[in-house]
N, C-alpha and C. Protein backbone atom coordinates (compact mmCIF):
# COMPACT_ATOMS: atom_id res chain seq x y z
N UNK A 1 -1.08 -4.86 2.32
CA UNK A 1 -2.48 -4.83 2.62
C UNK A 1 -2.99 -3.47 2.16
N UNK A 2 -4.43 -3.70 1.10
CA UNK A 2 -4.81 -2.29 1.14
C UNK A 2 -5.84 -1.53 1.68
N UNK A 3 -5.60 -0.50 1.27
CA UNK A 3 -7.49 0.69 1.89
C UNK A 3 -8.36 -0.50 2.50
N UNK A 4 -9.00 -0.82 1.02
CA UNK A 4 -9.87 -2.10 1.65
C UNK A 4 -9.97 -2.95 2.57
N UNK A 5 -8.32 -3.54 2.18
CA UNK A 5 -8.98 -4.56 2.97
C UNK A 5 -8.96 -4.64 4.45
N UNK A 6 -7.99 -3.28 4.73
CA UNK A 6 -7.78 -2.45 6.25
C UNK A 6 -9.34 -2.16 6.85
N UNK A 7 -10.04 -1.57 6.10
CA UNK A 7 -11.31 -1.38 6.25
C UNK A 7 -12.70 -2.05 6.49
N UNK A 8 -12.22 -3.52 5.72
CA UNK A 8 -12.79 -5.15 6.07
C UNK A 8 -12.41 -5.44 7.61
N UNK A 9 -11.16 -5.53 7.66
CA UNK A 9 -10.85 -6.00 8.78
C UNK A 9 -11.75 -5.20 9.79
N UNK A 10 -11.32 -3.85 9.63
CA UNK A 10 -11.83 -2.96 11.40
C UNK A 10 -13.34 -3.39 11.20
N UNK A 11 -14.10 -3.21 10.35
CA UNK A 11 -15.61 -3.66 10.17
C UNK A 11 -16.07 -4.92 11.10
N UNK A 12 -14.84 -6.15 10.45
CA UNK A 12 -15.69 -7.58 10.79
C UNK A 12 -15.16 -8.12 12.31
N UNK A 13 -13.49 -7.11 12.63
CA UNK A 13 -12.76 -6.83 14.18
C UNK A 13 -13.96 -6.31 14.83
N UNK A 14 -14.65 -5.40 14.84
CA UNK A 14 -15.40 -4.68 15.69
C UNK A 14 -17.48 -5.06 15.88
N UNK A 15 -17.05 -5.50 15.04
CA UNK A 15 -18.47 -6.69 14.83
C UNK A 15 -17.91 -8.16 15.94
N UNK A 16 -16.83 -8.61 15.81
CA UNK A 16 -16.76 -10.21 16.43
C UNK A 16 -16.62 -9.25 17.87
N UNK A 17 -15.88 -7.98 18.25
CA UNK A 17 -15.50 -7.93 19.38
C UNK A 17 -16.60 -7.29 20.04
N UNK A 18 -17.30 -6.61 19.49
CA UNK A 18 -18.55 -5.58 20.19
C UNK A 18 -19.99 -6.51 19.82
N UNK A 19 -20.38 -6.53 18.83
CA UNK A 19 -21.51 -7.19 18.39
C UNK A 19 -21.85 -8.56 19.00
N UNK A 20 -21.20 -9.34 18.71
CA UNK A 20 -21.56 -10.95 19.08
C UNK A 20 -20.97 -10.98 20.60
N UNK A 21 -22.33 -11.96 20.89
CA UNK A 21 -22.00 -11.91 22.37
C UNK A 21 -22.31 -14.10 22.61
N UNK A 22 -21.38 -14.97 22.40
CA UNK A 22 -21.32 -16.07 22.32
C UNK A 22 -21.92 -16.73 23.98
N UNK A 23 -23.24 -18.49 23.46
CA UNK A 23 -23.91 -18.64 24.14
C UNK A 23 -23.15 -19.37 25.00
N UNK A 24 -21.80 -20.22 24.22
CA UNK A 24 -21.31 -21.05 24.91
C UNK A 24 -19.67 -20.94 24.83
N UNK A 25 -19.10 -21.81 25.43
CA UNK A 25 -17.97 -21.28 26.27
C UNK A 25 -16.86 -22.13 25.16
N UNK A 26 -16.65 -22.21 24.20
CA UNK A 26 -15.97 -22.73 22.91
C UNK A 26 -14.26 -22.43 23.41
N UNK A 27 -13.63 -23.28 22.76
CA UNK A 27 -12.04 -23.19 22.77
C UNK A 27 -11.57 -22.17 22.01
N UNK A 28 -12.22 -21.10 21.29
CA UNK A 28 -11.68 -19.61 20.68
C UNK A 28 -12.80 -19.09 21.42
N UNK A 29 -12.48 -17.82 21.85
CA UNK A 29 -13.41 -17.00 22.06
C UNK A 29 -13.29 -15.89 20.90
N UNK A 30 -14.35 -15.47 20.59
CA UNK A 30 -15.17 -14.70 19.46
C UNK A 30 -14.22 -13.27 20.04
N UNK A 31 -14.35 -13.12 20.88
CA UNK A 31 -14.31 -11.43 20.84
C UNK A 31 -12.79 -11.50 21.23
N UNK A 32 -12.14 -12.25 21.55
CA UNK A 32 -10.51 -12.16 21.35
C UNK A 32 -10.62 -11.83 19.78
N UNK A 33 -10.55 -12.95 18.82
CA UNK A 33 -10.75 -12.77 17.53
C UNK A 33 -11.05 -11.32 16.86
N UNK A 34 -12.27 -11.03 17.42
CA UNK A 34 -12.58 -9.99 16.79
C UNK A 34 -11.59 -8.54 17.45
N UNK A 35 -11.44 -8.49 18.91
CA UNK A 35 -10.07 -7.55 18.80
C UNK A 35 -8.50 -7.52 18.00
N UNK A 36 -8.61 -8.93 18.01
CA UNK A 36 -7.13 -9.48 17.40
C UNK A 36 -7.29 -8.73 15.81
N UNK A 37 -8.28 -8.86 15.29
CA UNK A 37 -8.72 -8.32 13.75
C UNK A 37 -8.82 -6.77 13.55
N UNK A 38 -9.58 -6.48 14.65
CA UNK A 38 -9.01 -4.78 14.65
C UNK A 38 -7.71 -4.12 14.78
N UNK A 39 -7.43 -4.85 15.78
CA UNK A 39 -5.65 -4.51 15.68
C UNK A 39 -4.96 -4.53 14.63
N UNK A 40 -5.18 -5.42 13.70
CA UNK A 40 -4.48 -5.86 12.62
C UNK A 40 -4.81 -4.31 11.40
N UNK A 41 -6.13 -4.72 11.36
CA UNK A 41 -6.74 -4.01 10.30
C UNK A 41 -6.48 -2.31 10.67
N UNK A 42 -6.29 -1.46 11.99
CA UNK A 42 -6.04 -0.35 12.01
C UNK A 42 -4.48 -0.55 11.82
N UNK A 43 -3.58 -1.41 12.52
CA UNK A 43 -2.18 -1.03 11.95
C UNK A 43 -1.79 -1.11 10.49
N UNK A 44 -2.53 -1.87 9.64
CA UNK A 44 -3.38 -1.97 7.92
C UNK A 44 -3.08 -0.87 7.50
N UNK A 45 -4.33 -0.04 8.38
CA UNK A 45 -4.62 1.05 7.98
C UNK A 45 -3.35 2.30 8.41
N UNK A 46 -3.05 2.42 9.41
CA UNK A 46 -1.82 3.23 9.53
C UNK A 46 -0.94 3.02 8.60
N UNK A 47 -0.08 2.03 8.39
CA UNK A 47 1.12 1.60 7.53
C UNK A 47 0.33 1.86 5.95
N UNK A 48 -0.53 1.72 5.69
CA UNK A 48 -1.31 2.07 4.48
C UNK A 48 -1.10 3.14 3.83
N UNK A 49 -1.71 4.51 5.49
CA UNK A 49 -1.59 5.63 5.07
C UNK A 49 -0.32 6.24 5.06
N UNK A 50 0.50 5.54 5.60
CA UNK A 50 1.93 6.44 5.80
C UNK A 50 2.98 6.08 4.47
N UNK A 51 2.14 4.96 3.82
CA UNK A 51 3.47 4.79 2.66
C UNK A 51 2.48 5.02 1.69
N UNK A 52 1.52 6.06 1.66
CA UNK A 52 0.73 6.08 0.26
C UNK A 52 1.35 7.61 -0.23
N UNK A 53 1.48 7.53 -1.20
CA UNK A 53 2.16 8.17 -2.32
C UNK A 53 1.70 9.82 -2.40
N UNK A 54 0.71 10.06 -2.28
CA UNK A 54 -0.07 11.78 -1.62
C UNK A 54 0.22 11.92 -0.46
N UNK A 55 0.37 11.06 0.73
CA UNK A 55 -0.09 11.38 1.94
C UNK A 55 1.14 11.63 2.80
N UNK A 56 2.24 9.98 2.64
CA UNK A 56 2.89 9.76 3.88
C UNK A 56 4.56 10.33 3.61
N UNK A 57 5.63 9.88 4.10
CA UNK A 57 6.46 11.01 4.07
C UNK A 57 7.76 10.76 3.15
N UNK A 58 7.01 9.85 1.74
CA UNK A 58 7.62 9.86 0.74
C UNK A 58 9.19 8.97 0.57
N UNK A 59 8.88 8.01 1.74
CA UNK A 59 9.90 7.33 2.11
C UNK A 59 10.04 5.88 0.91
N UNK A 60 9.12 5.73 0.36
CA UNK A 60 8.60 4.73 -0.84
C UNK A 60 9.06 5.52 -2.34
N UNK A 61 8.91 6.57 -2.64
CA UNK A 61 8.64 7.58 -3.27
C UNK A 61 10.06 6.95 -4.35
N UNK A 62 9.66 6.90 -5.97
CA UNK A 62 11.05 6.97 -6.35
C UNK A 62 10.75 8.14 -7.02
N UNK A 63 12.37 8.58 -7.44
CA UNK A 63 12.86 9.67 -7.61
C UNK A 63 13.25 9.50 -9.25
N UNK A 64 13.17 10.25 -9.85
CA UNK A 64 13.99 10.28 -11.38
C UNK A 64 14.85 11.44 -12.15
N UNK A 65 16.05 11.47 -11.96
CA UNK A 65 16.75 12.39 -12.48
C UNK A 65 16.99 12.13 -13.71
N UNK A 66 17.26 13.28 -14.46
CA UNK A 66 17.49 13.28 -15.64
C UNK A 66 19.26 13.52 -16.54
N UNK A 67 19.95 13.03 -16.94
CA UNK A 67 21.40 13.61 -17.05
C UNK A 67 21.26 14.68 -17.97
N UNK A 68 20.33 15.23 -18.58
CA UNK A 68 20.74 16.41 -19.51
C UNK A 68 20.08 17.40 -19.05
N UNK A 69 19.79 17.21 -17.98
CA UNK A 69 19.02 18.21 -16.96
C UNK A 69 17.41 18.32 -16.56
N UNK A 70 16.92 19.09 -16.39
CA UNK A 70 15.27 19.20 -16.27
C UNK A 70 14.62 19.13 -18.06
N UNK A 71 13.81 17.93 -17.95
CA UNK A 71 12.45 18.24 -19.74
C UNK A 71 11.84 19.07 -19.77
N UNK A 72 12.08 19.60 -20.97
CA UNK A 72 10.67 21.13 -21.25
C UNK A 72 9.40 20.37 -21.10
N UNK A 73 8.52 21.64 -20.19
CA UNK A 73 7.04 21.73 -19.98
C UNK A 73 7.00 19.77 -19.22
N UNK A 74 7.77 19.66 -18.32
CA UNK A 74 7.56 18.49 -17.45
C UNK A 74 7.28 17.12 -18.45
N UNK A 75 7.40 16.90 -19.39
CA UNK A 75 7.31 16.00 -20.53
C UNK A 75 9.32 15.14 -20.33
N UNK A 76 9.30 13.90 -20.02
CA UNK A 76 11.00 13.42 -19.82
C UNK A 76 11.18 13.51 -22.06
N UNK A 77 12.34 13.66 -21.58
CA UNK A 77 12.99 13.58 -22.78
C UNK A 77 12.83 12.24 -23.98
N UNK A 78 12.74 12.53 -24.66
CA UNK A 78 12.32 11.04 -25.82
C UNK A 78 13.87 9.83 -25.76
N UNK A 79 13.83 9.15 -26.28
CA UNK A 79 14.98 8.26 -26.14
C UNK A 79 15.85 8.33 -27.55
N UNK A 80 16.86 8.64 -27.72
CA UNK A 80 17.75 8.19 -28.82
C UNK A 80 18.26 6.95 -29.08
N UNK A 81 18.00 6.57 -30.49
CA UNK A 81 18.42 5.50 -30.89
C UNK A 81 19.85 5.31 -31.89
N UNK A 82 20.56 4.73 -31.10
CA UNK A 82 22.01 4.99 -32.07
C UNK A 82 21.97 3.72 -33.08
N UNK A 83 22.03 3.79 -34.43
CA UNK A 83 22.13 2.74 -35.39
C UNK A 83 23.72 2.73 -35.63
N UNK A 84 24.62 1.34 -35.19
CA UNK A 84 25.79 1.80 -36.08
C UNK A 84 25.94 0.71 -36.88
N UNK A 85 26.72 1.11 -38.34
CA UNK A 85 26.43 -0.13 -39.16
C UNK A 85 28.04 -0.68 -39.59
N UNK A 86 27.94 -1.83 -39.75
CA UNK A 86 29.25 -2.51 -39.81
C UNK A 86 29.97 -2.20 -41.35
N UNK A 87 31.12 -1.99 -41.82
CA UNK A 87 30.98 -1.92 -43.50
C UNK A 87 31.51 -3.20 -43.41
N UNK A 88 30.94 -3.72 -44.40
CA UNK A 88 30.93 -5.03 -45.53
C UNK A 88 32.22 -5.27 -46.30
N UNK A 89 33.17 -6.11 -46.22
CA UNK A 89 33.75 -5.37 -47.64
C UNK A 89 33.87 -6.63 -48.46
């Protein structure tokens, strides 16, 4: 789930649970719903921010080593291409 749609949720969660106030007594109630959607959409949003790539604690994060050591000026090393050719005879 992303930014967004974490941000949809708490919006349309806090609209069904605070905003609407229902005339009649229906088999869902509205503002369960709309808490049930906030909940969702802030834990969205937590788990969002904790595995985003600037922010959280790099537990997602891949790593890339190099075997011939560190690339000049942060640029990875180009790839070698080995041609080997068969002789003919």
């Amino acid at each position: 789930m992303g930014l967004f749609v974490s941000l949809i949720l708490i919006a349309v969660g806090a609209i069904l649970a605070w905003a609407v106030h229902p005339t009649s007594s229906g088999a869902v109630d509205v503002n369960t719903v709309g808490y049930i959607l906030l909940v969702v959409g802030i834990v969205g949003l937590i788990l969002d921010l904790l595995l985003w790539e600037s922010w959280g604690p790099r537990l997602m994060r891949r790593r890339t080593a190099y075997a011939d050591g560190p690339a000049e000026r942060g640029y990875p090393a180009r790839r070698r291409t080995v041609v080997e050719e068969d002789d003919v005879y």
